[in-house]
Protein backbone atom coordinates (compact mmCIF):
# COMPACT_ATOMS: atom_id res chain seq x y z
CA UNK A 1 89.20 55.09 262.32
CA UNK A 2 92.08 56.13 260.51
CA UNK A 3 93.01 58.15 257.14
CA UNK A 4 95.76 58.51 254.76
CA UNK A 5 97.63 61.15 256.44
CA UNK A 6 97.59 58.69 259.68
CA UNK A 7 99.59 55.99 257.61
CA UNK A 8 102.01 58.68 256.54
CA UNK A 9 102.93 59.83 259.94
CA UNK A 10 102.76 56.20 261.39
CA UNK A 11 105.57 55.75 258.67
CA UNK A 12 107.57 58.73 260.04
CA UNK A 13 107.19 57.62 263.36
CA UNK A 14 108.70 54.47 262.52
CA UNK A 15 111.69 55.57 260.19
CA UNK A 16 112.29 59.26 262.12
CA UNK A 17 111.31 58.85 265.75
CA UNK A 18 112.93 61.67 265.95
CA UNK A 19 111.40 64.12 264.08
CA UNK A 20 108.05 65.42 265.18
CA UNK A 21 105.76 65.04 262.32
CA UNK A 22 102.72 66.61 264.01
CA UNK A 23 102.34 69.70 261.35
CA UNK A 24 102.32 66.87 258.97
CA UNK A 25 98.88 65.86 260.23
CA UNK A 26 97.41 69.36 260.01
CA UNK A 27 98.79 70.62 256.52
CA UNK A 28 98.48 67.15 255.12
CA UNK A 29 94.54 66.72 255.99
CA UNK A 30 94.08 70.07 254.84
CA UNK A 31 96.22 69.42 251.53
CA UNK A 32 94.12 66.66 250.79
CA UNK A 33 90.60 68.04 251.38
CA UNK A 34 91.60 71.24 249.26
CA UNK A 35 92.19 69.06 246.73
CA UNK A 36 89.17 67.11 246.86
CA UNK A 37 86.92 70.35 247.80
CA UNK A 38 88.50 71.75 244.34
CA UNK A 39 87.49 68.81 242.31
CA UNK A 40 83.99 68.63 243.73
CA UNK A 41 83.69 72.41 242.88
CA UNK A 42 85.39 72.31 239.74
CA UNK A 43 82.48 69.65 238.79
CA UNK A 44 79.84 71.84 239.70
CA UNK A 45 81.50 75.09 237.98
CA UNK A 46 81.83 72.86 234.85
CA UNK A 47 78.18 72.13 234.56
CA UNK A 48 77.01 75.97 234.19
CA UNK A 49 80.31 76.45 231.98
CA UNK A 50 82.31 78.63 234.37
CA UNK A 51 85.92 78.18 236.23
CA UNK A 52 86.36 78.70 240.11
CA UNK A 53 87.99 82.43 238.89
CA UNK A 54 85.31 82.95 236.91
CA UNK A 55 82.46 82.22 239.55
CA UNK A 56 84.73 84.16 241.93
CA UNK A 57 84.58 87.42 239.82
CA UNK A 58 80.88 86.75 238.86
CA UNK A 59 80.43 86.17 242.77
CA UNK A 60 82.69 89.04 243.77
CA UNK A 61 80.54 91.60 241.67
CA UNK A 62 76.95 89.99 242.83
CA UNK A 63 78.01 90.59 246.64
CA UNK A 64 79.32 94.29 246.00
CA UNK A 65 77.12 96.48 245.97
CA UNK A 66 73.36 96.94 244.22
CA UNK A 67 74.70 97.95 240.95
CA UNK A 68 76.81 94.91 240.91
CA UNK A 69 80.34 96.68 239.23
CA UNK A 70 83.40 97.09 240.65
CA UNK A 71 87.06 98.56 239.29
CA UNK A 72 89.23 95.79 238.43
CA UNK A 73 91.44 96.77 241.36
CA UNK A 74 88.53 96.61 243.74
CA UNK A 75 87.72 92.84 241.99
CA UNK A 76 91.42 92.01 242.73
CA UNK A 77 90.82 93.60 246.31
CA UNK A 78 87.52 91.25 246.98
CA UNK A 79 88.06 88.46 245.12
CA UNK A 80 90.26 85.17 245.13
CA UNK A 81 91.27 86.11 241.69
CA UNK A 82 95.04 87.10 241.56
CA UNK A 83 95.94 90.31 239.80
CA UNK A 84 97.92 88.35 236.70
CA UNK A 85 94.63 86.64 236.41
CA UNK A 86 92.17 89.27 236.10
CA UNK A 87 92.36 90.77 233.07
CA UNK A 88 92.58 87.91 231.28
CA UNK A 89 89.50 86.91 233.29
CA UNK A 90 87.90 89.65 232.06
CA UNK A 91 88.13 89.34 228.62
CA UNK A 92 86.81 85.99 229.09
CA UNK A 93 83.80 86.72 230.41
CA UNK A 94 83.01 90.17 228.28
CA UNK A 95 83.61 88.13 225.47
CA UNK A 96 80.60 85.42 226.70
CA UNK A 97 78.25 89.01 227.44
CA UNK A 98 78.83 87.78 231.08
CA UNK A 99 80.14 91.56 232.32
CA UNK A 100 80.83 94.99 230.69
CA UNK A 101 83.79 97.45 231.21
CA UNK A 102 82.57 100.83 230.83
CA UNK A 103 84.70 104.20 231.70
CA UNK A 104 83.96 105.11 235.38
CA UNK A 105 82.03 107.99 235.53
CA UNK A 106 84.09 109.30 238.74
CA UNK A 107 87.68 108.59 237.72
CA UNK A 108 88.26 109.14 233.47
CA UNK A 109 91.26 107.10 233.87
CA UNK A 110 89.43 104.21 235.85
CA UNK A 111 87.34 101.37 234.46
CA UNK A 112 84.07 100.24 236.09
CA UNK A 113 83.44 96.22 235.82
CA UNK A 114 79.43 95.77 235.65
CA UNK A 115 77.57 92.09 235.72
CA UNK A 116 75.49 92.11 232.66
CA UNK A 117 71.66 90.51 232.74
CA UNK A 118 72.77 87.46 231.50
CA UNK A 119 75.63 87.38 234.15
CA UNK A 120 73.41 88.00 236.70
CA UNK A 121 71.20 85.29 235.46
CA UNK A 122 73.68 82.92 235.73
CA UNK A 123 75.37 83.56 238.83
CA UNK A 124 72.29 83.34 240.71
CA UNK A 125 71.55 80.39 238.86
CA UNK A 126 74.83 78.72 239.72
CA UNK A 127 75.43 79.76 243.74
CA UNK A 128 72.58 77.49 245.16
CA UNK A 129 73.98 74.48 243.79
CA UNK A 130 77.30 75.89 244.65
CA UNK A 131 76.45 76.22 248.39
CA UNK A 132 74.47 73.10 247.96
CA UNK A 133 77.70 71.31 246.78
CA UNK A 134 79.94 73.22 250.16
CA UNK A 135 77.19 71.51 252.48
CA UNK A 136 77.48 68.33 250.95
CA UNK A 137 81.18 68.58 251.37
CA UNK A 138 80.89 69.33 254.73
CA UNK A 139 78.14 67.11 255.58
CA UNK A 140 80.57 64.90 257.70
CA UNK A 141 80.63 67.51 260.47
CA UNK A 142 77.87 68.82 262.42
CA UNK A 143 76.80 72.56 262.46
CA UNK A 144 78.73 72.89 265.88
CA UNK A 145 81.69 71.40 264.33
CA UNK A 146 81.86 73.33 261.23
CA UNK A 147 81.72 76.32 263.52
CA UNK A 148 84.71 75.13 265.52
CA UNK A 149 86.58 74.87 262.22
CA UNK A 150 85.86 77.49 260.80
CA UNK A 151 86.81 79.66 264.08
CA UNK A 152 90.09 77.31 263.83
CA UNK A 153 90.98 78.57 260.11
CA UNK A 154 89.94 81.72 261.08
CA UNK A 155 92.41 81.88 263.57
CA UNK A 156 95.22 80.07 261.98
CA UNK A 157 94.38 82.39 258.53
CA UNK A 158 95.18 85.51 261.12
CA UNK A 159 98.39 84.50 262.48
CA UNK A 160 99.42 83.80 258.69
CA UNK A 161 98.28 87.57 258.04
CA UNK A 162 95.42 87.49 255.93
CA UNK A 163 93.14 90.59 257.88
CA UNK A 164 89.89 90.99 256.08
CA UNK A 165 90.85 94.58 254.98
């Protein structure tokens, strides 16, 4: 059985024996299933009204801690959101009643981000079908085999330098 990315480096093969297009195969599979992971999830995030940044903060704060708030900077810090992102984020989702940002109560200068009821509502409303839609995704491999990959990435992830921190 063979794929896209196997035509492509057939092609090299045949026009630059020369070159070793091996990395091709890896960054080029990957390429491809980011892109289709990001449109299945995009889907999903669409149906409950939300972005993949906005799940991620809504996400981020639900995993945090029991009073679900975080600083901006420690949203930033656990999050896939980037830090040009965030505040515009933010305002986003205060304006739908999604989160609050209150004065911390430790630091008069900080801000403390806090999921609202309804936000609550919806994330845990929208994360089983989003882990519903990552298993269907990844229904191709086995359980053993998504562990191998995911050791893989893990691995490949660390050598790039991203340390959980």
């Amino acid at each position: 059985m063979a794929d896209h990315v196997d035509l492509v480096l057939e092609q090299w093969r045949e026009r630059r024996p020369d070159l070793d297009a091996t990395p091709m195969g890896v960054i080029g599979r990957m390429s491809r299933l980011g892109a289709l992971f990001d449109a299945e999830l995009r889907r999903n995030f669409a149906k409950h009204d939300l972005d993949r940044a906005s799940f991620d903060v809504l996400a981020t704060l639900r995993r945090s801690n029991a009073e679900h708030s975080l600083t901006p900077a420690g949203l930033m810090h656990s999050s896939m959101v980037t830090s040009g992102a965030i505040s515009q984020r933010l305002d986003r989702l205060e304006a739908r009643g999604l989160v609050t940002r209150a004065p911390s109560e430790t630091d008069r200068r900080g801000v403390l981000v806090t999921l609202t009821d309804a936000g609550l509502q919806l994330i845990d409303k929208v994360l089983p079908t989003h882990v519903d839609t990552e298993q269907q995704l990844l229904a191709g491999l086995s359980a053993a085999e998504q562990e191998q990959l995911a050791g893989l990435l893990r691995s490949l992830l660390e050598s790039l330098g991203d340390k959980r921190d």
